[in-house]
Protein backbone atom coordinates (compact mmCIF):
# COMPACT_ATOMS: atom_id res chain seq x y z
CA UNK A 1 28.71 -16.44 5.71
CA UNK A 2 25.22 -17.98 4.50
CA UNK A 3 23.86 -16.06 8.14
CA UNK A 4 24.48 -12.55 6.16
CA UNK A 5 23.78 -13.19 2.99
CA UNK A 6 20.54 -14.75 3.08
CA UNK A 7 18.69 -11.31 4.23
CA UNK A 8 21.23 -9.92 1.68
CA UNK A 9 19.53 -11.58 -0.96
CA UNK A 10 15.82 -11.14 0.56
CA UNK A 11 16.37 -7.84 0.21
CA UNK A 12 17.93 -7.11 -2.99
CA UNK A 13 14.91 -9.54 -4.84
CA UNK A 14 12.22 -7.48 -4.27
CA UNK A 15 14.14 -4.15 -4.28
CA UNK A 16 16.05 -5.16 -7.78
CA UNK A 17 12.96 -6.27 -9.08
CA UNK A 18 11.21 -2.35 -8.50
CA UNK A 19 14.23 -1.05 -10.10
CA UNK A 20 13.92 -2.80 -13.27
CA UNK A 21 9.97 -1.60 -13.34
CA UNK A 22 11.18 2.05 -12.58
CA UNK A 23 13.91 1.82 -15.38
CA UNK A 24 11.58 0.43 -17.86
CA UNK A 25 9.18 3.40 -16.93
CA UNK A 26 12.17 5.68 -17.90
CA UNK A 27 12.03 4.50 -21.56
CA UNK A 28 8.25 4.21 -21.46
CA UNK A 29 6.28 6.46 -23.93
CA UNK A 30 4.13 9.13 -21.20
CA UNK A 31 0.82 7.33 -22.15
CA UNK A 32 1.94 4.21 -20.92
CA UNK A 33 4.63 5.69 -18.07
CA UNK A 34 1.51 5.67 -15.95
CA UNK A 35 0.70 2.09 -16.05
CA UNK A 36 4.35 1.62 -14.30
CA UNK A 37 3.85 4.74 -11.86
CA UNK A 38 0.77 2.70 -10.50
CA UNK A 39 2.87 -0.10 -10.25
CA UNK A 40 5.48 1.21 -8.09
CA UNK A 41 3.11 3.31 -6.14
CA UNK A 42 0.91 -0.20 -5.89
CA UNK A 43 4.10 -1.35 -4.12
CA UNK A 44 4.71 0.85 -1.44
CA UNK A 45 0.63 0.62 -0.64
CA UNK A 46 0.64 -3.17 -0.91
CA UNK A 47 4.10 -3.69 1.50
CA UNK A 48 2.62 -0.93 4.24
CA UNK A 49 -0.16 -3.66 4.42
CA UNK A 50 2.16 -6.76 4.42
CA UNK A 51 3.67 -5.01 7.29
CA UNK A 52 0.78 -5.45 9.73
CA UNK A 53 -1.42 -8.27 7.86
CA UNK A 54 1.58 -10.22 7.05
CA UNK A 55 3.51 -10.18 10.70
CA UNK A 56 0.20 -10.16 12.72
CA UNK A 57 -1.94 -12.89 10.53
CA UNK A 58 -5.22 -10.21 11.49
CA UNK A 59 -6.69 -9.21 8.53
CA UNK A 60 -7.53 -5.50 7.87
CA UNK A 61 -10.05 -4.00 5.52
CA UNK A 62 -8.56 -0.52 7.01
CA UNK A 63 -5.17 0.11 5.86
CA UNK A 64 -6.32 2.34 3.08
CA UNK A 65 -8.26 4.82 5.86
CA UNK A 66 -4.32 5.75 6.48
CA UNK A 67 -3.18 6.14 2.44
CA UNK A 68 -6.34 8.23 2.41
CA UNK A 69 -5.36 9.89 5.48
CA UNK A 70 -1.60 10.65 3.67
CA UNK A 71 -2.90 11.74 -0.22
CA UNK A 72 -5.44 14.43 1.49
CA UNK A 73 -2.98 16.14 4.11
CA UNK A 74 -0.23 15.72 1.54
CA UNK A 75 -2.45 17.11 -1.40
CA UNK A 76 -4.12 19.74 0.93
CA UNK A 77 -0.28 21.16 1.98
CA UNK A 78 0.87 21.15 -1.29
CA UNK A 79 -1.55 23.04 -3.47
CA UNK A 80 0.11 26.19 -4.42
CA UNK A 81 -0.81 29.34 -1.95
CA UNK A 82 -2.70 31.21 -4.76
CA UNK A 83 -4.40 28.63 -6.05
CA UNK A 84 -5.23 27.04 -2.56
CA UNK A 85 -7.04 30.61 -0.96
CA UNK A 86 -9.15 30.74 -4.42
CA UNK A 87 -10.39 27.08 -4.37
CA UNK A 88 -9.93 25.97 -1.19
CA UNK A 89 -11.64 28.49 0.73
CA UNK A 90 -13.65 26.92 4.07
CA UNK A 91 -10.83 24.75 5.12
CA UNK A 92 -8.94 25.88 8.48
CA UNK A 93 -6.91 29.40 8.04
CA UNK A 94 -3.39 26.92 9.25
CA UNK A 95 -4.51 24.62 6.05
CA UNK A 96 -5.58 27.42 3.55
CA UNK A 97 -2.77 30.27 4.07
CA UNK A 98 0.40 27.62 4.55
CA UNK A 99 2.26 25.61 1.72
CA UNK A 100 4.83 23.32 1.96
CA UNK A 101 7.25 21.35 -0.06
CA UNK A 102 7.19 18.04 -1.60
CA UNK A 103 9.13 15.76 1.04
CA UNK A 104 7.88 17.63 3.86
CA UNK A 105 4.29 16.96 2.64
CA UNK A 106 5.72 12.84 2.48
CA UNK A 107 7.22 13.40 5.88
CA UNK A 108 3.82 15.12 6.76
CA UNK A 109 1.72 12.16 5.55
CA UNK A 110 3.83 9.34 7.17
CA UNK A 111 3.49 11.12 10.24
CA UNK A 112 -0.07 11.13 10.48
CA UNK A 113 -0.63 7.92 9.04
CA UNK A 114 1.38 6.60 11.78
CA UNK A 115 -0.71 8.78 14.87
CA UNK A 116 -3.96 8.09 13.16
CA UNK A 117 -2.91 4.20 12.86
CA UNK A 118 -1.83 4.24 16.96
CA UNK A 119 -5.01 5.79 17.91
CA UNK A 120 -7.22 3.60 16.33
CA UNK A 121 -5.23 0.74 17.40
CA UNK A 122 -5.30 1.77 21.32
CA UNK A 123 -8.94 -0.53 21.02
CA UNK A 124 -8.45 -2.02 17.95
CA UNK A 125 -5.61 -4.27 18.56
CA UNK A 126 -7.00 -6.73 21.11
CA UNK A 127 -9.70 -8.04 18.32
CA UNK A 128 -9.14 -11.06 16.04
CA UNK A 129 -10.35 -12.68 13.16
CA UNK A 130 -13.86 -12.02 11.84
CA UNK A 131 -14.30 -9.07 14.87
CA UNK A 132 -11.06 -7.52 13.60
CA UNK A 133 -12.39 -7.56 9.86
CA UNK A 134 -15.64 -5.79 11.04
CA UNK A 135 -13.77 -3.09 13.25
CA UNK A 136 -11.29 -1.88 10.74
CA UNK A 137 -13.79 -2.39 8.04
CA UNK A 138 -15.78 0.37 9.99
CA UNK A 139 -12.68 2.47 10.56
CA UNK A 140 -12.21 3.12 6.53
CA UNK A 141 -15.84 4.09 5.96
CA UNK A 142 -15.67 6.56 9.04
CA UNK A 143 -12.81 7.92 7.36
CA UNK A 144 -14.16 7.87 4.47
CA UNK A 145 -17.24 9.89 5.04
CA UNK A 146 -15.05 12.74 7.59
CA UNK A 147 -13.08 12.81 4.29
CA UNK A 148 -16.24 13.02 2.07
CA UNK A 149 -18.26 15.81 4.28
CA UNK A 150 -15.93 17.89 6.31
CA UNK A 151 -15.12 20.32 4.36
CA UNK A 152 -13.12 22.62 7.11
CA UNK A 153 -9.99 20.02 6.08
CA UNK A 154 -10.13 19.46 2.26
CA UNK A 155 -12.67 19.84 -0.20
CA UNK A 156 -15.05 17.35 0.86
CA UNK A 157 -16.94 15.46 -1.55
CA UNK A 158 -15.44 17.42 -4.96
CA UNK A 159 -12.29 16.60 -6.46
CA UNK A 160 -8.83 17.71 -4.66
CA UNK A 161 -6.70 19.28 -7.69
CA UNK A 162 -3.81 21.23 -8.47
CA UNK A 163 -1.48 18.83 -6.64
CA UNK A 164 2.02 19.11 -7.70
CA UNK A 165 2.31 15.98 -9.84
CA UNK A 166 5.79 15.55 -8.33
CA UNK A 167 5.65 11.26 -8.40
CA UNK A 168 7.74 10.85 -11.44
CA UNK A 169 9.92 7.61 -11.93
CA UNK A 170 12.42 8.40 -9.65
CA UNK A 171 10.40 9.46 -6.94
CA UNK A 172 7.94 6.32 -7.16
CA UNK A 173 10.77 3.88 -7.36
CA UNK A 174 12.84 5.57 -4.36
CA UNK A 175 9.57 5.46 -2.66
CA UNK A 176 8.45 2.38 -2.93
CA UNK A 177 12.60 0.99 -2.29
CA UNK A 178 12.28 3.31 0.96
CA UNK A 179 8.91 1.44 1.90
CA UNK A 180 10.63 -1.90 1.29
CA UNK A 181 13.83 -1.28 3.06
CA UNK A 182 11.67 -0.42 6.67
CA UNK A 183 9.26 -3.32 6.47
CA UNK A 184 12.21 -6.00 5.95
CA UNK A 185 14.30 -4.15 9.08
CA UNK A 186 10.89 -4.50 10.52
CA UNK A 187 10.45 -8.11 10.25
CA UNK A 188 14.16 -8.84 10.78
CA UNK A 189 14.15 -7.07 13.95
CA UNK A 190 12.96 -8.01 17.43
CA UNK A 191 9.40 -6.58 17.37
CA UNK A 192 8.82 -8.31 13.80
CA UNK A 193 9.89 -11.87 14.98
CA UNK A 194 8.10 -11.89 18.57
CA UNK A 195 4.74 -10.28 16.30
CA UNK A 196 5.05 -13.31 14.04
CA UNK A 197 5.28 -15.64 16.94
CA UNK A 198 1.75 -14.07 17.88
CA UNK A 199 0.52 -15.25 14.47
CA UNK A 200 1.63 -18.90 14.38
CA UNK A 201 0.25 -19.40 18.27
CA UNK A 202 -1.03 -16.25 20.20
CA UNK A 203 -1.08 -18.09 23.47
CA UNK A 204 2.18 -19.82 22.85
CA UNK A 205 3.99 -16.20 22.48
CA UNK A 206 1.85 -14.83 25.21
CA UNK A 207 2.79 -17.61 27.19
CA UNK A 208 6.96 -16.85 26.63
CA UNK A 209 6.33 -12.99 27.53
CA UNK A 210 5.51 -11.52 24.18
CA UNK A 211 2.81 -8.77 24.59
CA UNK A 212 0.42 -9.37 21.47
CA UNK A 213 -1.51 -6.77 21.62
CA UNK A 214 1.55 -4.01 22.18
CA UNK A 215 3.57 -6.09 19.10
CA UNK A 216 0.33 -5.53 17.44
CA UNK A 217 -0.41 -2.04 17.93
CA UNK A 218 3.50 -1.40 16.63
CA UNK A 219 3.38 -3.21 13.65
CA UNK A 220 -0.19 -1.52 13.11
CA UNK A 221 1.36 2.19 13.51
CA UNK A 222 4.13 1.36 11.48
CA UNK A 223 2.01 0.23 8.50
CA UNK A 224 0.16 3.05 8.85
CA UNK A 225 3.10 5.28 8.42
CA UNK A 226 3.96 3.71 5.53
CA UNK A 227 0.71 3.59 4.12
CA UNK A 228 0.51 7.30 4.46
CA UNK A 229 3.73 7.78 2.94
CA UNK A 230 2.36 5.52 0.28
CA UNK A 231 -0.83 8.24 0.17
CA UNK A 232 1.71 10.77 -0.37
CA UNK A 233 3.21 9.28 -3.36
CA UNK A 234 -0.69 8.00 -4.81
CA UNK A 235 -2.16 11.96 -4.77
CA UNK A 236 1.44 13.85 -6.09
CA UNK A 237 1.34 10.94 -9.14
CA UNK A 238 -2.35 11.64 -9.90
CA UNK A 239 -2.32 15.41 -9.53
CA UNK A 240 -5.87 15.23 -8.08
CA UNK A 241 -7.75 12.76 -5.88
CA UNK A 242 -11.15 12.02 -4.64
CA UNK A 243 -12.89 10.06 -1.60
CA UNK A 244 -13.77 7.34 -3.92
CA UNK A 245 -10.25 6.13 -5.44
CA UNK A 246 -9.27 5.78 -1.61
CA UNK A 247 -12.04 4.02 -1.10
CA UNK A 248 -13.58 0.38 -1.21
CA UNK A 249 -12.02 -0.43 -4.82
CA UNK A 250 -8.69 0.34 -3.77
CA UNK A 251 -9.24 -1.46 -1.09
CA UNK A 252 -10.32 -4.79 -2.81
CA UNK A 253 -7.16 -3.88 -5.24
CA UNK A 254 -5.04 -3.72 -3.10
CA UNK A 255 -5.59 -7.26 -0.78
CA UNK A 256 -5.97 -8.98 -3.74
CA UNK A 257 -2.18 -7.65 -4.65
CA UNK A 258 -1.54 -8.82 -1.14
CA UNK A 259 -3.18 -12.53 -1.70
CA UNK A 260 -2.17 -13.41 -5.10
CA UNK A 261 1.47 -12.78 -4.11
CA UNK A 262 1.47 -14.53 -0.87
CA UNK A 263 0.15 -12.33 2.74
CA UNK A 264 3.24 -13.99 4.93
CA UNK A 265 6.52 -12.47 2.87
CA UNK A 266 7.35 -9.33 1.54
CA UNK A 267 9.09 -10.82 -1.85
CA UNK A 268 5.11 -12.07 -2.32
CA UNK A 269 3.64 -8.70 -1.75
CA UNK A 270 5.84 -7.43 -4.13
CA UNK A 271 5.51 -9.86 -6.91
CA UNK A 272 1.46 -9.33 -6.26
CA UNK A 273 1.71 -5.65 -6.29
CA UNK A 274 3.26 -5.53 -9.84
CA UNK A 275 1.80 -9.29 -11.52
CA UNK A 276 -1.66 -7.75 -10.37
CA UNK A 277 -1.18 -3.99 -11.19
CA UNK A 278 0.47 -4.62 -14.69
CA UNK A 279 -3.36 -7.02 -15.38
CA UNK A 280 -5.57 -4.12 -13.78
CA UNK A 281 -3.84 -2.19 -16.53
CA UNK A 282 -4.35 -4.30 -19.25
CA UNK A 283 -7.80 -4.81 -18.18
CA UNK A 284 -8.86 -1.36 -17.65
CA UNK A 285 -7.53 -0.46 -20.77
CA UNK A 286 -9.28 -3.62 -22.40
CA UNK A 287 -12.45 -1.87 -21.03
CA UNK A 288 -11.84 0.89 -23.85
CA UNK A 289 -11.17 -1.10 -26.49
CA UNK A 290 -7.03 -2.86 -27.14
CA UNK A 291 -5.44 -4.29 -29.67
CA UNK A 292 -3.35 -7.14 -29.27
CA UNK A 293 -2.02 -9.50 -32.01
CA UNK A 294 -4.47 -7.89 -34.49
CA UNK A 295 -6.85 -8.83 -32.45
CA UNK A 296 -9.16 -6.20 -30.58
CA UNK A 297 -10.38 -7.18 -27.02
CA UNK A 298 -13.34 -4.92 -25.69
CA UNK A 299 -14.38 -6.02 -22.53
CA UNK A 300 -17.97 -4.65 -20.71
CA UNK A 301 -17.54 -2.11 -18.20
CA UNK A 302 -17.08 -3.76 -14.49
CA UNK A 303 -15.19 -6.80 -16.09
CA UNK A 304 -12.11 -5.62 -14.61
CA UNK A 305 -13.12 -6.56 -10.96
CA UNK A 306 -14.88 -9.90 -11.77
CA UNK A 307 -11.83 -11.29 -13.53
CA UNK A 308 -9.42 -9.54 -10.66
CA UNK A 309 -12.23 -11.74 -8.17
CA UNK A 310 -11.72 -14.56 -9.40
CA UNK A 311 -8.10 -14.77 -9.60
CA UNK A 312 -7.96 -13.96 -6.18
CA UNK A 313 -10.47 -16.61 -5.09
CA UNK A 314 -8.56 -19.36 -7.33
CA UNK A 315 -5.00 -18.33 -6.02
CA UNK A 316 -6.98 -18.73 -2.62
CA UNK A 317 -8.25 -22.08 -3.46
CA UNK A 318 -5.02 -23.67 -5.41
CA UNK A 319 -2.23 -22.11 -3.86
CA UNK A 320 -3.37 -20.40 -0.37
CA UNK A 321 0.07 -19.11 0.14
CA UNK A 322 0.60 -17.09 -3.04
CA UNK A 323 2.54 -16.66 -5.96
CA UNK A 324 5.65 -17.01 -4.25
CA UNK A 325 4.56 -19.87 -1.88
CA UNK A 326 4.46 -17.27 1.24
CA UNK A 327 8.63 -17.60 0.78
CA UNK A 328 11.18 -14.70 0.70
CA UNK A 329 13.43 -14.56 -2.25
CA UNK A 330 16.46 -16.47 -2.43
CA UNK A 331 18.71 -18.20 -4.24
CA UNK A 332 19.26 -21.78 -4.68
CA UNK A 333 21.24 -23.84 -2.67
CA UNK A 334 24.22 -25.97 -3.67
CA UNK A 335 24.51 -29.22 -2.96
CA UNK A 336 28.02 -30.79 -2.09
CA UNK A 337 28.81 -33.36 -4.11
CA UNK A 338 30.75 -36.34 -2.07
C-alpha cells in the first residue's frame, strides 16, 4: 500500500500547493493578480530546470536560451494577422502572413524548445562541472544576441507586442500542474532513475550499463520542452517581451528559485519558485515605495538582486540542500506502538 501512495503524495504536495496560489489569484484584486501569475509561471520555468539540473547534478546557466526560444516563436505566431504584416514587416513571409491559436502556439514552443535543447546537447552533454557551466553559459548569450539582431524571425532588439495576453489564472496554474505532472513521471520512470545514478557516481552507472551522456541528452531535451512551454506561458502573461527579460536576470532568478528550494527534488523547486517569487515581488515593489504596518519601506534601485544574492549564498552556506532539505513531500510516518 505505502509502495503507491508515497508518489501519490509526492505528487499531490507540490501540485496542491500551485492550486491554492492559482485560487488565491482568482480572488486577487488585477494589480496584485500579477504578482501570483509570475508565481505560477516562475513554476513551470523553475521545474523545466529541476528536470535536467536536478536528475543530472550538471549545472546549466542555459535553460532560459529555450524559454526564450518558446516566448518569441509563441509571441511571433500569435500576434494577430493585421497587426503582425503592419509591425512585423522583415520577418520571413511563413512568420509574417500565418497566425495561429493559443495552444498550438504552447504546442509550438514546447516543440522547439525540445529540438533546440537536443541539438545543442548532441556536444554539449559529454561536459561536466565548471566546462559545462561555461558551454551552456555561451549557449544563452548566442541565443540571446540571434534573438537581439536577426530581425528576419522577430523584431530584434525592439519590444515584441500585441501578444494575446491569454495566461490568465487558469491557464498559468494548468500550466505549471502540466509541467509538474511530466517532470515527476520523468524522474519516476526508467530514464529519470538510471540519470540520477549518473549524478551520485558517473562511473559507477557507466560501469552497470547506463549511457550518461544519452540519459543526459534526454533529460536535457525534455527540460527544454518544458522550458519552452514555460516561454509560452511567460510572453502570453506579459503581452509583450524583450531580449533582456529572457536574459541574464531571469536567469540568476530563476537558479536562485532552484537553490533556495533544494536543486535534487521537485517539491524544493516548487517551494523555491513561489517562497522566492512572492519576495522578488515584495521587493520590486519595495523599490517604488510600500507600505507595510504604517510603515513605508523604499528601497534603492538594484536592492532587489543584492538581497535575492545573498539569500541564495546563505541558503548555500547553511542549508546546501534547500528549503526542503533536497526531500520530496510526504507525510509523516506512524510509528507502531508495541
Amino acid at each position: 500500500m505505502r509502495r503507491w501512495l508515497d508518489p501519490l503524495v509526492q505528487l499531490a504536495g507540490p501540485a496542491l500547493l500551485v492550486v491554492v496560489v492559482g485560487l488565491v489569484s482568482t480572488t486577487a484584486s488585477p494589480s496584485n493578480e500579477v504578482y501570483f501569475l509570475n508565481a505560477l509561471v516562475a513554476v513551470a520555468i523553475v521545474v523545466s530546470i529541476y528536470v535536467f539540473v536536478g536528475n543530472s547534478g550538471v549545472l546549466s546557466f542555459g535553460q532560459i536560451s529555450f524559454v526564450a526560444v518558446g516566448a518569441f516563436a509563441s509571441g511571433v505566431m500569435t500576434v494577430p494577422l493585421e497587426s503582425k504584416q503592419g509591425v512585423l514587416t522583415t520577418v520571413f513571409p511563413l512568420l509574417r502572413d500565418h497566425t495561429i491559436g493559443n495552444v498550438p502556439s504552447l504546442l509550438l514552443a514546447a516543440g522547439l524548445g525540445g529540438l533546440f535543447a537536443f541539438l545543442v546537447g548532441l556536444p554539449l552533454m559529454r561536459l561536466s562541472g565548471l566546462a559545462a557551466g561555461i558551454a551552456t553559459l555561451a549557449v544563452l548569450e548566442i541565443t540571446n544576441n540571434v534573438l537581439r539582431e536577426w530581425t528576419r524571425i522577430g523584431p530584434g532588439a525592439t519590444t515584441l507586442s500585441l501578444v494575446p495576453e491569454s495566461t490568465g489564472p487558469l491557464q498559468a496554474t494548468l500550466g505549471a500542474l502540466v509541467v509538474i505532472a511530466v517532470a515527476f513521471a520523468y524522474q519516476r520512470s526508467r530514464l529519470g532513475r538510471q540519470l540520477r545514478a549518473s549524478r551520485e557516481d558517473p562511473a559507477a552507472a557507466a560501469g552497470v550499463g547506463v549511457r550518461v551522456h544519452q540519459q543526459r541528452l534526454w533529460a536535457f531535451t525534455l527540460s527544454g520542452a518544458l522550458g519552452g512551454f514555460a516561454g509560452g506561458l511567460l510572453v502570453h502573461q506579459l503581452g509583450s517581451i524583450t531580449t533582456d527579460q529572457v536574459y541574464l536576470d531571469l536567469t540568476f532568478l530563476t537558479l536562485a528559485m532552484l537553490v533556495v528550494g533544494g536543486v535534487t527534488s521537485l517539491w524544493g523547486a516548487v517551494v523555491g519558485a513561489l517562497a522566492v517569487s512572492g519576495l522578488d515581488s515584495f521587493l520590486s515593489q519595495a523599490e517604488s515605495g510600500v507600505h507595510v504596518v504604517g510603515h513605508r519601506f523604499d528601497l534603492p534601485s538594484g536592492t532587489r538582486l543584492v538581497i535575492l544574492a545573498s539569500l541564495m549564498a546563505l541558503v548555500l552556506v547553511l542549508r546546501p540542500s534547500g528549503l526542503t532539505g533536497g526531500r520530496e513531500f510526504g507525510l509523516p510516518r506512524l510509528r507502531r506502538r508495541a
